[in-house]
N, C-alpha and C. Protein backbone atom coordinates (compact mmCIF):
# COMPACT_ATOMS: atom_id res chain seq x y z
N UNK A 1 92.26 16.80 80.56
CA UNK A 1 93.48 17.54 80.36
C UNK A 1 94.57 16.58 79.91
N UNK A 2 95.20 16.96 79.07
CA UNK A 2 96.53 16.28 78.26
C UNK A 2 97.77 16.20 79.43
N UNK A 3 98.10 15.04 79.48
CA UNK A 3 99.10 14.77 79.72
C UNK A 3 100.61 15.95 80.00
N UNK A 4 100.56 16.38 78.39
CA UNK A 4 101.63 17.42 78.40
C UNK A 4 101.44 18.59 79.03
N UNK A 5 99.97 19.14 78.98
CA UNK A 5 99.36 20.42 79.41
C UNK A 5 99.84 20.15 80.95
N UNK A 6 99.26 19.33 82.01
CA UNK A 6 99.57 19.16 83.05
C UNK A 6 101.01 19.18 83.16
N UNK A 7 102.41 18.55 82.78
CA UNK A 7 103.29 18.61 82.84
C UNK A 7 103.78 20.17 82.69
N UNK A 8 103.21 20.88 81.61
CA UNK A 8 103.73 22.22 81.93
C UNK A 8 103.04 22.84 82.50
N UNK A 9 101.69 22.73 83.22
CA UNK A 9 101.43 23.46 84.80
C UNK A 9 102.33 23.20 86.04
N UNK A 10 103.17 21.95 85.82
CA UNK A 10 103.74 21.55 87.12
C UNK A 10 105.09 22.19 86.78
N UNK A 11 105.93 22.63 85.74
CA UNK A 11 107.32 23.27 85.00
C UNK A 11 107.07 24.92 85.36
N UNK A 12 106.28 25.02 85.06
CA UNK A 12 105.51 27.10 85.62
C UNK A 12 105.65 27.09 86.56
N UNK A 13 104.93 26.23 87.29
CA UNK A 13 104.05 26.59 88.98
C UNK A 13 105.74 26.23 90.01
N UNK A 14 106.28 24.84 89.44
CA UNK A 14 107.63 25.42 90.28
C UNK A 14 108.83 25.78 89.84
N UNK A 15 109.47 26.47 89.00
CA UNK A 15 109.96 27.89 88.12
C UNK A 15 109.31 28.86 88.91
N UNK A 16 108.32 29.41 88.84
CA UNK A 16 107.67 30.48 90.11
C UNK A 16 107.86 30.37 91.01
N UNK A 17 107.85 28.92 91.46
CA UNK A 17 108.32 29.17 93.10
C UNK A 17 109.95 29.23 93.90
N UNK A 18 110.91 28.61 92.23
CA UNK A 18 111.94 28.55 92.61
C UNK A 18 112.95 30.13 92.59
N UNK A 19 112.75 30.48 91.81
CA UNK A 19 113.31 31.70 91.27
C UNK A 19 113.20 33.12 91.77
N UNK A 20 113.89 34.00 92.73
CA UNK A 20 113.66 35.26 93.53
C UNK A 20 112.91 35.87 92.59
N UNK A 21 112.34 37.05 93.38
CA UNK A 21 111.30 37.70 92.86
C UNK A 21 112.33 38.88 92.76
N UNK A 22 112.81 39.21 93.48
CA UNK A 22 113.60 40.80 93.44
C UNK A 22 114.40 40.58 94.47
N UNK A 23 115.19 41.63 94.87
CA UNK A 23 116.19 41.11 95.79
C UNK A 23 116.53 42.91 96.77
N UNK A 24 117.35 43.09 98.12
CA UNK A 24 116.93 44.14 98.79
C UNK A 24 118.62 44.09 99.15
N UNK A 25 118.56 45.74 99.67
CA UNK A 25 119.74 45.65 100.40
C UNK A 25 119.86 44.99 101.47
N UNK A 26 121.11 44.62 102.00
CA UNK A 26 121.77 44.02 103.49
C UNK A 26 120.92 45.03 104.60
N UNK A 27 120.55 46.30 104.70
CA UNK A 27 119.67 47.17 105.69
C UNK A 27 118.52 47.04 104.97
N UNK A 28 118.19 46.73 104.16
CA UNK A 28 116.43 46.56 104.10
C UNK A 28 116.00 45.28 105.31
N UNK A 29 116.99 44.21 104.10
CA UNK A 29 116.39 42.90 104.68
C UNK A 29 116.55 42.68 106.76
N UNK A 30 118.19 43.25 106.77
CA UNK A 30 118.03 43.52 108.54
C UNK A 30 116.56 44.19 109.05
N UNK A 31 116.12 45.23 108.72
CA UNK A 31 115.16 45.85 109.16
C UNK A 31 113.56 45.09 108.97
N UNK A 32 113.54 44.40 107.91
CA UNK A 32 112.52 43.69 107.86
C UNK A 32 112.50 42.48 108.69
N UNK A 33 113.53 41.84 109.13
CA UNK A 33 113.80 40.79 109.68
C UNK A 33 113.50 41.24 111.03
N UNK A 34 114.20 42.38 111.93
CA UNK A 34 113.80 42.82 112.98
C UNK A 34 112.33 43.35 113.29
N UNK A 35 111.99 43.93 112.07
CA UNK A 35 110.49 44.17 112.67
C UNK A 35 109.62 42.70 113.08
N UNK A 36 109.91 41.90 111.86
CA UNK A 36 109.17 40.83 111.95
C UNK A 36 109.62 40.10 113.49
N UNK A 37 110.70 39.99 114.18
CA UNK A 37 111.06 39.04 114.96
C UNK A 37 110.05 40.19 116.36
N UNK A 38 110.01 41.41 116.07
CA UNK A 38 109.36 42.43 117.30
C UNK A 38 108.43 41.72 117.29
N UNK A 39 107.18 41.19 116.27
CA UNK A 39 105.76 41.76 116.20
C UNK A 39 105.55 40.72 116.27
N UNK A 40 106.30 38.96 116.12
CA UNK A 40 105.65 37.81 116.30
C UNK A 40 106.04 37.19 117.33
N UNK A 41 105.45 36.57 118.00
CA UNK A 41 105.67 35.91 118.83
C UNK A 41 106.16 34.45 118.61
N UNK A 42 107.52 34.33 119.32
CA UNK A 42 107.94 32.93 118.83
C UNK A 42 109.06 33.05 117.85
N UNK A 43 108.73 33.80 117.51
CA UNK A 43 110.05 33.85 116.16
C UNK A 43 111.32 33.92 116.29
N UNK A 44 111.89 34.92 117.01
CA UNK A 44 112.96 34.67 117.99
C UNK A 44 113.63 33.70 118.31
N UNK A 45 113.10 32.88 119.33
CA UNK A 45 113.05 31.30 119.67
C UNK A 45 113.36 30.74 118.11
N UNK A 46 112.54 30.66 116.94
CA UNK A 46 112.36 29.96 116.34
C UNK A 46 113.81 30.40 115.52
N UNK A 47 113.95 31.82 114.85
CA UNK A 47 115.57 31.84 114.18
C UNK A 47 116.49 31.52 115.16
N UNK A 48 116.76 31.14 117.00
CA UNK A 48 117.85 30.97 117.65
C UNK A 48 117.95 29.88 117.33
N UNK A 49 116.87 28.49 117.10
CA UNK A 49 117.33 27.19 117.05
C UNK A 49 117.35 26.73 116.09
N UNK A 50 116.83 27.56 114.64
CA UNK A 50 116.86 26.88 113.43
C UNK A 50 117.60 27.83 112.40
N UNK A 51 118.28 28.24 112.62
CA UNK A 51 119.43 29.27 111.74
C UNK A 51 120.40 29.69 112.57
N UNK A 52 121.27 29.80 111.55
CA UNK A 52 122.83 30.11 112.21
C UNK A 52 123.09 31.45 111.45
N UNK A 53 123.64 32.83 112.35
CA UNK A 53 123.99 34.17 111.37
C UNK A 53 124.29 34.10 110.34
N UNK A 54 124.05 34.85 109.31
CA UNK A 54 124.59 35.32 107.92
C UNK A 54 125.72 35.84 108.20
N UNK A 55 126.44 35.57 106.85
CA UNK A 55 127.64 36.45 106.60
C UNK A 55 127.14 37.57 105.51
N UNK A 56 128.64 38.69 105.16
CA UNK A 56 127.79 39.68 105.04
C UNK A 56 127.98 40.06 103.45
N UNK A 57 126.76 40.08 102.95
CA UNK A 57 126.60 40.78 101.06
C UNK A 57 125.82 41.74 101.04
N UNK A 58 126.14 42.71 100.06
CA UNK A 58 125.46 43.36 100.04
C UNK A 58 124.00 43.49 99.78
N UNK A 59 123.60 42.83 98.95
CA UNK A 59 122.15 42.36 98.29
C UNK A 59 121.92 41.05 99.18
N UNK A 60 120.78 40.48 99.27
CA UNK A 60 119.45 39.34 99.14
C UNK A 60 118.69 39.33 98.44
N UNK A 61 118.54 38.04 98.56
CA UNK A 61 117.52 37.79 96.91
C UNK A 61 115.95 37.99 97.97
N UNK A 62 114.80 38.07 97.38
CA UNK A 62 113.62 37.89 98.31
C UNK A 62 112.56 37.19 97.38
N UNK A 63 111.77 36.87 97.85
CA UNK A 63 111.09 35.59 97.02
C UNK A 63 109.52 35.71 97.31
N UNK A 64 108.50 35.58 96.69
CA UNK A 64 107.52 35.53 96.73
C UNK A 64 106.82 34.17 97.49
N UNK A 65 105.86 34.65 98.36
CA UNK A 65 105.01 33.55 99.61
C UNK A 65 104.59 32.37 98.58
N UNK A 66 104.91 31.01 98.66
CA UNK A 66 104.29 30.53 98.37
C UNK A 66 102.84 29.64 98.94
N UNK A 67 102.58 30.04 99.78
CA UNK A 67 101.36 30.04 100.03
C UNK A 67 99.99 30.61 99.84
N UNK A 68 99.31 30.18 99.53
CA UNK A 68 97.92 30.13 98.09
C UNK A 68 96.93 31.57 99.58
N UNK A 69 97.19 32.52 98.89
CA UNK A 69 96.92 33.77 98.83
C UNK A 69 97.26 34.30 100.21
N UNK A 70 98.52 33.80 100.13
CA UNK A 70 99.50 35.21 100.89
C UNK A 70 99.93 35.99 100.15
N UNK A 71 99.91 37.64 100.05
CA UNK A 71 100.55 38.62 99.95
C UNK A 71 101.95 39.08 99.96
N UNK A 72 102.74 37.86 100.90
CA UNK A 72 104.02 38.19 101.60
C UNK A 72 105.47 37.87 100.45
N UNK A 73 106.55 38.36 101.09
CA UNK A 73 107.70 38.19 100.73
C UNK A 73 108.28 37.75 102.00
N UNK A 74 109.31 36.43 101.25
CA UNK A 74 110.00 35.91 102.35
C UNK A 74 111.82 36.55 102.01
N UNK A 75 111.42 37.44 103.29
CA UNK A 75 113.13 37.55 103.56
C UNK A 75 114.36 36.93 104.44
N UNK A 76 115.35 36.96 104.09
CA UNK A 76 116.59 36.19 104.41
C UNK A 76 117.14 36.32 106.14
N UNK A 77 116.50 35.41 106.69
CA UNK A 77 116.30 35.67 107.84
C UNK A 77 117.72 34.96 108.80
N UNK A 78 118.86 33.99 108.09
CA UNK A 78 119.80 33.31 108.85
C UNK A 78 120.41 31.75 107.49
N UNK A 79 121.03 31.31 107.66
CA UNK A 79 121.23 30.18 107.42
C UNK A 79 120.79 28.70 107.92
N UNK A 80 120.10 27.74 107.32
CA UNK A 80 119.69 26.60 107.93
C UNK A 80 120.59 26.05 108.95
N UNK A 81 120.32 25.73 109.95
CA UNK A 81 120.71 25.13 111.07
C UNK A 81 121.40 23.41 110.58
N UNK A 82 120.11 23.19 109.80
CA UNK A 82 120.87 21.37 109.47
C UNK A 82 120.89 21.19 107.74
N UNK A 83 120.75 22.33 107.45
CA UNK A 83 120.38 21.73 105.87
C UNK A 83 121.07 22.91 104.88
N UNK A 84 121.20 22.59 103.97
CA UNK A 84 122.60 23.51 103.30
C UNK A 84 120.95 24.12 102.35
N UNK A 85 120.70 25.50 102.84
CA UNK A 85 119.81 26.16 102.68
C UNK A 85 119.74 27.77 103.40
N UNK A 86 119.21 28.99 102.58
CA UNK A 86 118.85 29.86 103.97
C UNK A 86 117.49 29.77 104.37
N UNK A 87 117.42 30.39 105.72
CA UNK A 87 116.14 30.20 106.31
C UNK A 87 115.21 31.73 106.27
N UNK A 88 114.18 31.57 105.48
CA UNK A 88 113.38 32.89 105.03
C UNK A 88 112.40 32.37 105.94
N UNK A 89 111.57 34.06 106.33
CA UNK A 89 110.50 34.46 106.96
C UNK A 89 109.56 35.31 105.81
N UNK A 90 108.29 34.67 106.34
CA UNK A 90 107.59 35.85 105.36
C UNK A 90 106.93 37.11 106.19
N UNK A 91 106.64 37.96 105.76
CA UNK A 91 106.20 39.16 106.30
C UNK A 91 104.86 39.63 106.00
N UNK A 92 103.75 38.19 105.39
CA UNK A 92 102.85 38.36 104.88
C UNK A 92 101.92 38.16 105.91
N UNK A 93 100.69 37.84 105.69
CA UNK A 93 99.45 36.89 106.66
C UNK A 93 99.65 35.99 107.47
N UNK A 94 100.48 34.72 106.32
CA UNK A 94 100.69 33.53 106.67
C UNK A 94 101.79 33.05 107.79
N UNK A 95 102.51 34.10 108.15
CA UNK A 95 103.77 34.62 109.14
C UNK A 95 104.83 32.97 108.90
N UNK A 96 104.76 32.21 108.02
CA UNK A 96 105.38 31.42 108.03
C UNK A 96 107.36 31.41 107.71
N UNK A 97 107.34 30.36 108.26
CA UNK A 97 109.25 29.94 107.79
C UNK A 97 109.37 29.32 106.74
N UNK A 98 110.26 29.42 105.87
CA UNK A 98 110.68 28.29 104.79
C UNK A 98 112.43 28.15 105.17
N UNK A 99 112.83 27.27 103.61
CA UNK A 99 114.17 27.16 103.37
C UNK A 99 114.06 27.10 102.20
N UNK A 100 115.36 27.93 101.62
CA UNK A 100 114.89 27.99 100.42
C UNK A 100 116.77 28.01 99.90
C-alpha cells in the first residue's frame, strides 16, 4: 500500500470520528441519558465524579460509537470534570464513556 493511500485512510477514518452524526433535542438527550444512568450500573458514580452539569441549548450534537462494531450513539451526558471537553455516554453494547 502507497504511502498516500494510507495517509488518506488515516484523514477518513478520523473526519468520521470527529464530526457529529446528527444531533437531538435538550429532552431527547435528558431522556436518553436517564435511561442509560437507570439500566447501568456504575454510571451514576461515574457522571458524579467525572462531569460537571450542562448548561442549557436547545439541540446536542450526538456522535457515532467509535468502537469497532458498536451500534451505539454517544450522547451528551455533562461536561468534563478536568478537561475542556463534554463527557458522552454511549447507549450501544459497548456501554462506554468518551470526551469528545
Amino acid at each position: 500500500m502507497s504511502r498516500s493511500r494510507t495517509l488518506e485512510g488515516l484523514v477518513t477514518s478520523n473526519v468520521g470520528q470527529n464530526y457529529p452524526y446528527s444531533s437531538e433535542s435538550d429532552a431527547d438527550r435528558a431522556a436518553a441519558v436517564a435511561r442509560l444512568v437507570a439500566e447501568r450500573e456504575g454510571l451514576a458514580a461515574t457522571l458524579a465524579e467525572q462531569a460537571t452539569p450542562l448548561d442549557h441549548h436547545d439541540r446536542w450534537w450526538i456522535w457515532k460509537c467509535p468502537t469497532r462494531g458498536c451500534p451505539g450513539f454517544l450522547h451528551v451526558a455533562g461536561y468534563s470534570a478536568e478537561k475542556h471537553a463534554v463527557f458522552v455516554v454511549c447507549d450501544g453494547t459497548c456501554g462506554k464513556t468518551f470526551l469528545r
